[in-house]
N, C-alpha and C. Protein backbone atom coordinates (compact mmCIF):
# COMPACT_ATOMS: atom_id res chain seq x y z
N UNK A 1 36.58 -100.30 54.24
CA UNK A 1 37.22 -101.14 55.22
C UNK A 1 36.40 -102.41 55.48
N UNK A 2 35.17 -102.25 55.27
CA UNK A 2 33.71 -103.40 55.62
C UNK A 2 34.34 -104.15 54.67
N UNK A 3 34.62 -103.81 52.98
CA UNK A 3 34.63 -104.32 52.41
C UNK A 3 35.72 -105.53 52.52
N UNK A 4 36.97 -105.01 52.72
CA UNK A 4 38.21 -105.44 53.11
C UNK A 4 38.27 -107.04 54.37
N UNK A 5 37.41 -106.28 55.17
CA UNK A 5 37.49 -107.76 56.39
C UNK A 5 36.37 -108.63 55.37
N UNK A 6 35.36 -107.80 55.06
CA UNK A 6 34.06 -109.32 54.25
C UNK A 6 35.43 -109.86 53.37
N UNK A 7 35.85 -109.58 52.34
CA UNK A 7 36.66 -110.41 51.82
C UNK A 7 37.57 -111.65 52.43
N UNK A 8 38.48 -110.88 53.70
CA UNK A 8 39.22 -111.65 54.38
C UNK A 8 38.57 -112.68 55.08
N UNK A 9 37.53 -112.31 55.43
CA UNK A 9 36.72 -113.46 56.27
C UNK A 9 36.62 -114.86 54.93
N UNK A 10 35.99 -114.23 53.66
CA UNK A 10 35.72 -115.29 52.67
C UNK A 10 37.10 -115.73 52.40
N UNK A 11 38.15 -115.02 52.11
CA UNK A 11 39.61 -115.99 51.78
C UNK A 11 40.02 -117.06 52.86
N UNK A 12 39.16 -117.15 54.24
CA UNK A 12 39.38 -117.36 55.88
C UNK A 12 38.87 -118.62 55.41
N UNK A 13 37.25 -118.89 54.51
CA UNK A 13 36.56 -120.47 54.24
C UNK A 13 37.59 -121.27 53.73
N UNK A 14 37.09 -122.63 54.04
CA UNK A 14 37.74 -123.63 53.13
C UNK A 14 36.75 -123.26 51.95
N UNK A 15 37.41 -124.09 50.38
CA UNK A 15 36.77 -124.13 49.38
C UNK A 15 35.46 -124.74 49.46
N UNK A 16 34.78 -125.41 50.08
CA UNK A 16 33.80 -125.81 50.22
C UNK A 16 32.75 -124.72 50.66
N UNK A 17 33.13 -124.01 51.81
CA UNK A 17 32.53 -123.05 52.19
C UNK A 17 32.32 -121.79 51.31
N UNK A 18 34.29 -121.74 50.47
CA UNK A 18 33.08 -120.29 49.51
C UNK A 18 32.22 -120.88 48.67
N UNK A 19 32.29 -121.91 47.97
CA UNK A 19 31.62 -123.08 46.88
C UNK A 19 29.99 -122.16 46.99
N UNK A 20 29.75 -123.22 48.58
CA UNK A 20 28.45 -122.87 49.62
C UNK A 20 27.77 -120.69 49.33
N UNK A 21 29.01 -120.16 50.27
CA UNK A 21 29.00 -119.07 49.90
C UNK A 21 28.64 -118.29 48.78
N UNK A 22 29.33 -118.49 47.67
CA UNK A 22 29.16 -118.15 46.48
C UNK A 22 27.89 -118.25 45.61
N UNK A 23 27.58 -119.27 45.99
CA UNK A 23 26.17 -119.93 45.78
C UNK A 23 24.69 -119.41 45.98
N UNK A 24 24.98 -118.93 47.53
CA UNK A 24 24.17 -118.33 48.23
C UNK A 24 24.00 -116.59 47.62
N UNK A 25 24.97 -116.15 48.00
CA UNK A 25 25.19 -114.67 46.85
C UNK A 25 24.39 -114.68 45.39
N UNK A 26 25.25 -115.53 44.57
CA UNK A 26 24.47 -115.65 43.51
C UNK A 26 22.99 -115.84 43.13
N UNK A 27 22.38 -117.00 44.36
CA UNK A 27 20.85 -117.05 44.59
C UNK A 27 20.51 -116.04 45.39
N UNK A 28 20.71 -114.64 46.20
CA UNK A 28 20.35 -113.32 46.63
C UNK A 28 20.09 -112.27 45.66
N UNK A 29 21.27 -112.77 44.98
CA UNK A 29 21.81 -111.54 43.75
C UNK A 29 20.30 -111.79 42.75
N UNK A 30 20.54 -113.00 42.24
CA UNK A 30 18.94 -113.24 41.51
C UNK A 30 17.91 -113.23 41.96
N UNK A 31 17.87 -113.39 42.89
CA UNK A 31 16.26 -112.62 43.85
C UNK A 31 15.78 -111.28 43.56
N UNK A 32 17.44 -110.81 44.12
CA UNK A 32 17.11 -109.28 44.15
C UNK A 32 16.36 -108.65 43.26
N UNK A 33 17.31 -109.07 41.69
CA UNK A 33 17.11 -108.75 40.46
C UNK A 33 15.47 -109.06 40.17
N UNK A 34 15.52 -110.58 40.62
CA UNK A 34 13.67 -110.81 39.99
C UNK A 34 12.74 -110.21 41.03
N UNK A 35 13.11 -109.71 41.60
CA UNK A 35 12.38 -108.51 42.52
C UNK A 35 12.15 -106.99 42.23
N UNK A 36 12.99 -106.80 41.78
CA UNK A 36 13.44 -105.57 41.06
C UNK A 36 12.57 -105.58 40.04
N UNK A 37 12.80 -106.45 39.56
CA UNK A 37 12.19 -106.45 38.05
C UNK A 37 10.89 -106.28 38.17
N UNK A 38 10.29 -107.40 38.54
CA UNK A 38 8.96 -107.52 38.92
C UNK A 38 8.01 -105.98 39.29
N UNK A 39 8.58 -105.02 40.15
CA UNK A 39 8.68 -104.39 41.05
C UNK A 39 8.33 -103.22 39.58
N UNK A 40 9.42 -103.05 38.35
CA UNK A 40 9.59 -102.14 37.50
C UNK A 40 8.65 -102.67 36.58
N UNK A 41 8.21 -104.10 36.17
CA UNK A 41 7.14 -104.52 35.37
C UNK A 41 5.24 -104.26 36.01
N UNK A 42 5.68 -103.99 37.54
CA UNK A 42 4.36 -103.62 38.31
C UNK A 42 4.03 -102.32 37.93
N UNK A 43 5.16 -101.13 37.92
CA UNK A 43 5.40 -99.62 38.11
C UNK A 43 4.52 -99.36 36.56
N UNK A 44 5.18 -100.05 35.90
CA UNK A 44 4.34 -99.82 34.45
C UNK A 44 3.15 -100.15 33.64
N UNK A 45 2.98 -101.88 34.24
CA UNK A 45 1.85 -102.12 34.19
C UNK A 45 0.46 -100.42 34.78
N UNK A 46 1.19 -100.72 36.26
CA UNK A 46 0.10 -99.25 36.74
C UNK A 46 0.16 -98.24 35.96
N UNK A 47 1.46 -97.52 35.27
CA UNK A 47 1.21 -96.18 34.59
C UNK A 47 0.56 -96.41 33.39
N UNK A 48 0.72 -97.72 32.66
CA UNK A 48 -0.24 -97.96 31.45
C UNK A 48 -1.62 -97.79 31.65
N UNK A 49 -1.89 -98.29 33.10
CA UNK A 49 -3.73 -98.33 33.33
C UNK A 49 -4.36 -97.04 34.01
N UNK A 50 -3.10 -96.25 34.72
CA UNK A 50 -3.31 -95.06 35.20
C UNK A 50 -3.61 -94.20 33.50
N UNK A 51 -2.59 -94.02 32.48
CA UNK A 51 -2.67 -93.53 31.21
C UNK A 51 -4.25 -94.04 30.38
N UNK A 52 -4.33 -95.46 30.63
CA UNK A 52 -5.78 -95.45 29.84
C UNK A 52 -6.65 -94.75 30.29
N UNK A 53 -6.82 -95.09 31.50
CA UNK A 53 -7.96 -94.67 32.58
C UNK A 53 -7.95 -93.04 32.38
N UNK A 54 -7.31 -92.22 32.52
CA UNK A 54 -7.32 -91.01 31.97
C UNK A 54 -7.89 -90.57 30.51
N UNK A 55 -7.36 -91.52 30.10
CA UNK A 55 -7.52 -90.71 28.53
C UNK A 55 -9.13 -91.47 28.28
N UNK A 56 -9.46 -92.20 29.09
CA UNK A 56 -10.88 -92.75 28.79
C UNK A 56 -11.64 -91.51 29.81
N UNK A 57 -11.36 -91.40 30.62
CA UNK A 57 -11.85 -90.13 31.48
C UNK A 57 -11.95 -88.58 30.56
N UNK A 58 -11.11 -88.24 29.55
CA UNK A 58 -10.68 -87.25 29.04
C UNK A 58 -11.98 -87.35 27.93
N UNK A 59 -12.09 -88.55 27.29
CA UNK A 59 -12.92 -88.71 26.55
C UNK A 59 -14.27 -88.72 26.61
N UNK A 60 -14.79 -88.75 28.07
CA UNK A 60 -15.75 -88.71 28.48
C UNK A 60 -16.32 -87.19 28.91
N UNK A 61 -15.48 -86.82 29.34
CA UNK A 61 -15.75 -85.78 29.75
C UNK A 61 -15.49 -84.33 28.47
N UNK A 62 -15.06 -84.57 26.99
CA UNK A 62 -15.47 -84.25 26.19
C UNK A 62 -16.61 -84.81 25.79
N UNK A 63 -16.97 -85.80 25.64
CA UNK A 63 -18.42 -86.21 25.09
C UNK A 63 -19.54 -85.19 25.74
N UNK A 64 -19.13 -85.20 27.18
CA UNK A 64 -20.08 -84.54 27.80
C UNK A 64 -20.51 -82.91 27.51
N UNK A 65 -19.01 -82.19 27.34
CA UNK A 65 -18.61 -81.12 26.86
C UNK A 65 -19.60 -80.74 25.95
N UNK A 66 -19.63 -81.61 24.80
CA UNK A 66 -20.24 -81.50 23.24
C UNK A 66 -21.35 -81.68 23.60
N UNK A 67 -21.73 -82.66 24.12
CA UNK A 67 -23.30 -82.12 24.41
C UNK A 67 -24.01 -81.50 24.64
N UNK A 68 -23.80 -80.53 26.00
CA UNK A 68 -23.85 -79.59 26.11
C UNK A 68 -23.88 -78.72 25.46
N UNK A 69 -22.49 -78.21 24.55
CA UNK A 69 -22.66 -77.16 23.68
C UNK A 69 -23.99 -77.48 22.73
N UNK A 70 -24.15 -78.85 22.53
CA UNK A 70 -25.37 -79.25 21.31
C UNK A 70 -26.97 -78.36 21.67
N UNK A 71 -26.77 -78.96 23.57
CA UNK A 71 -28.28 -78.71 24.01
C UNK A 71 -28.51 -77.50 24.15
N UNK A 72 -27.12 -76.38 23.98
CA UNK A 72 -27.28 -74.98 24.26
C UNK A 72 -27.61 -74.37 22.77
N UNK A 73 -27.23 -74.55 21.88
CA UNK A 73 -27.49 -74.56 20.43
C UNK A 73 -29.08 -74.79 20.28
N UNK A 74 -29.38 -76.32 20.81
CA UNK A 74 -30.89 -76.51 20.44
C UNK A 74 -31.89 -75.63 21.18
N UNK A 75 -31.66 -75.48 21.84
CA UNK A 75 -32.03 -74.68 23.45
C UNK A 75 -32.44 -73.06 22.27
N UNK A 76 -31.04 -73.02 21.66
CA UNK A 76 -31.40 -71.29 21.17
C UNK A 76 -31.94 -71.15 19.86
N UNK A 77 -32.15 -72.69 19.33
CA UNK A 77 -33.34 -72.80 18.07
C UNK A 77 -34.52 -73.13 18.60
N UNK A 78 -35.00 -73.28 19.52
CA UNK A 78 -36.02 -73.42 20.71
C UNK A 78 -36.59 -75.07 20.14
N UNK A 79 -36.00 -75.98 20.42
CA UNK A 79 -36.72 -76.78 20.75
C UNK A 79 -36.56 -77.70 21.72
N UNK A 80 -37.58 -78.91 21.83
CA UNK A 80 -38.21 -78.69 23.25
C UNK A 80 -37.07 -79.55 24.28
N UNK A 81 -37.45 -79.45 25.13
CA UNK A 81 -36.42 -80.12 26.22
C UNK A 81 -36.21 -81.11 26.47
N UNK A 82 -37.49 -81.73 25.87
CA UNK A 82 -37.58 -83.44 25.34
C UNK A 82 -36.72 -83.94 24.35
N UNK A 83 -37.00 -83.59 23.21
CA UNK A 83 -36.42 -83.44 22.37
C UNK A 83 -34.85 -83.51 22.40
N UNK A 84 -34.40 -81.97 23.02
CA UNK A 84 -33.06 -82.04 23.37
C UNK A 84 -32.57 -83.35 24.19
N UNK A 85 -33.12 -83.39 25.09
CA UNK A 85 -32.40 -85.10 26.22
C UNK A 85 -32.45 -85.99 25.06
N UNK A 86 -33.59 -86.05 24.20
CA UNK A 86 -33.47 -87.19 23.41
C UNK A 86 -32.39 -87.64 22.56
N UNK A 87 -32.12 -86.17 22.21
CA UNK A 87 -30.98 -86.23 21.16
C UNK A 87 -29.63 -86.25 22.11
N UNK A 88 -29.35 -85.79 22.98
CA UNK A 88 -28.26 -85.12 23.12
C UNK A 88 -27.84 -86.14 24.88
N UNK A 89 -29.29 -87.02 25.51
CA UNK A 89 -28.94 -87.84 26.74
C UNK A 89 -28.31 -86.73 27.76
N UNK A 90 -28.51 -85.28 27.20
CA UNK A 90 -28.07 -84.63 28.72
C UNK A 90 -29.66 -84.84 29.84
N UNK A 91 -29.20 -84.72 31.08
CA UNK A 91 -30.29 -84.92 31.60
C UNK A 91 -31.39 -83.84 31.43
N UNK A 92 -32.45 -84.04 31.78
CA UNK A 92 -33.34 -82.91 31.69
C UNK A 92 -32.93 -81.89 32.61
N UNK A 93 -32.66 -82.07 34.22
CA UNK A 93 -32.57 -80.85 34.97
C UNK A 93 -31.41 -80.60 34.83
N UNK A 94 -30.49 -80.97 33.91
CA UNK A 94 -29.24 -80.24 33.25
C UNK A 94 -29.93 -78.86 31.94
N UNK A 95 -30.40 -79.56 31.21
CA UNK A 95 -31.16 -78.87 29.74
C UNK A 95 -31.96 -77.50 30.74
N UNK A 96 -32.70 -77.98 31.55
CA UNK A 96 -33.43 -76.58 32.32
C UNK A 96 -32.78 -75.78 32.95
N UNK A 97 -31.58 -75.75 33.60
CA UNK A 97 -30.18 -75.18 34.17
C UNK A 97 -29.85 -74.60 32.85
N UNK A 98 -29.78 -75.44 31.87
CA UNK A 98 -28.99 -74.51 30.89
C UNK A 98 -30.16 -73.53 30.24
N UNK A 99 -31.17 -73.68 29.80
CA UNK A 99 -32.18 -72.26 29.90
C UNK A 99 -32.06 -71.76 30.47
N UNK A 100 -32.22 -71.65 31.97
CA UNK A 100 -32.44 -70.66 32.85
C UNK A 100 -31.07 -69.71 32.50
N UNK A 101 -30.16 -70.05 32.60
CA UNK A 101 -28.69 -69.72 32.36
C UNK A 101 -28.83 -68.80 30.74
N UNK A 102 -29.31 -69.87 30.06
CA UNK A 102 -29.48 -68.38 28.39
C UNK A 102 -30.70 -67.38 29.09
N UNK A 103 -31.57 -67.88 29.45
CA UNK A 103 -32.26 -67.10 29.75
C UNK A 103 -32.46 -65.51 31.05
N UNK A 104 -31.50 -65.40 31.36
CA UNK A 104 -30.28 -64.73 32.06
C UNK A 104 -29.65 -64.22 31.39
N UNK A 105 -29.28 -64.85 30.91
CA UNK A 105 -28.13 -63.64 30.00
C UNK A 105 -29.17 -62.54 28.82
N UNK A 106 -29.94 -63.29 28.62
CA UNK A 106 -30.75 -62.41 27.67
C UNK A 106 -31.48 -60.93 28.40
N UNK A 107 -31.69 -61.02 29.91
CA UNK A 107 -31.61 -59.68 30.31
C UNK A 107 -30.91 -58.75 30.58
């Protein structure tokens, strides 16, 4: 029914006025749209950097993974703890956590 009187009101302008009218719509209508858009080119931009940022996170936190397993390996060919950080950049009071830890289980 909204729809019905908005119309009648616009058949109500002189031609000048829908001219005006029409005009105005059309420059809303393209707003909207380059708003929209913008809005859906933002949404993705973010999930692209949310997606890197993860998978650079994922990657890191395998690197870290592997190391570990490395320093637990070197750890059970016994060498030294120096050594291990050297090779492997886990920290030292990580490498001594992880002895104590084999060394535990071995009783």
């Amino acid at each position: 029914m909204k729809k019905v009187a908005k119309r009648l009101d616009i058949l109500k302008m002189t031609p000048k006025e829908q001219i005006i009218y029409r005009a105005y719509m059309n420059k809303s209508f393209k707003e909207h749209d380059y708003i929209v858009s913008a809005e859906e080119k933002g949404r993705k931009q973010g999930m692209a950097k949310g997606i890197e940022e993860g998978r650079k996170k994922g990657r890191q936190e395998g690197e870290v993974t592997k190391s570990i397993k490395i320093a637990k390996k070197m750890l059970m060919k016994k060498n030294s703890i120096e050594e291990i950080h050297e090779i492997t950049e886990v920290s030292i009071k990580e490498i001594e956590r992880l002895k104590a830890e084999i060394e535990n289980l071995k009783k």
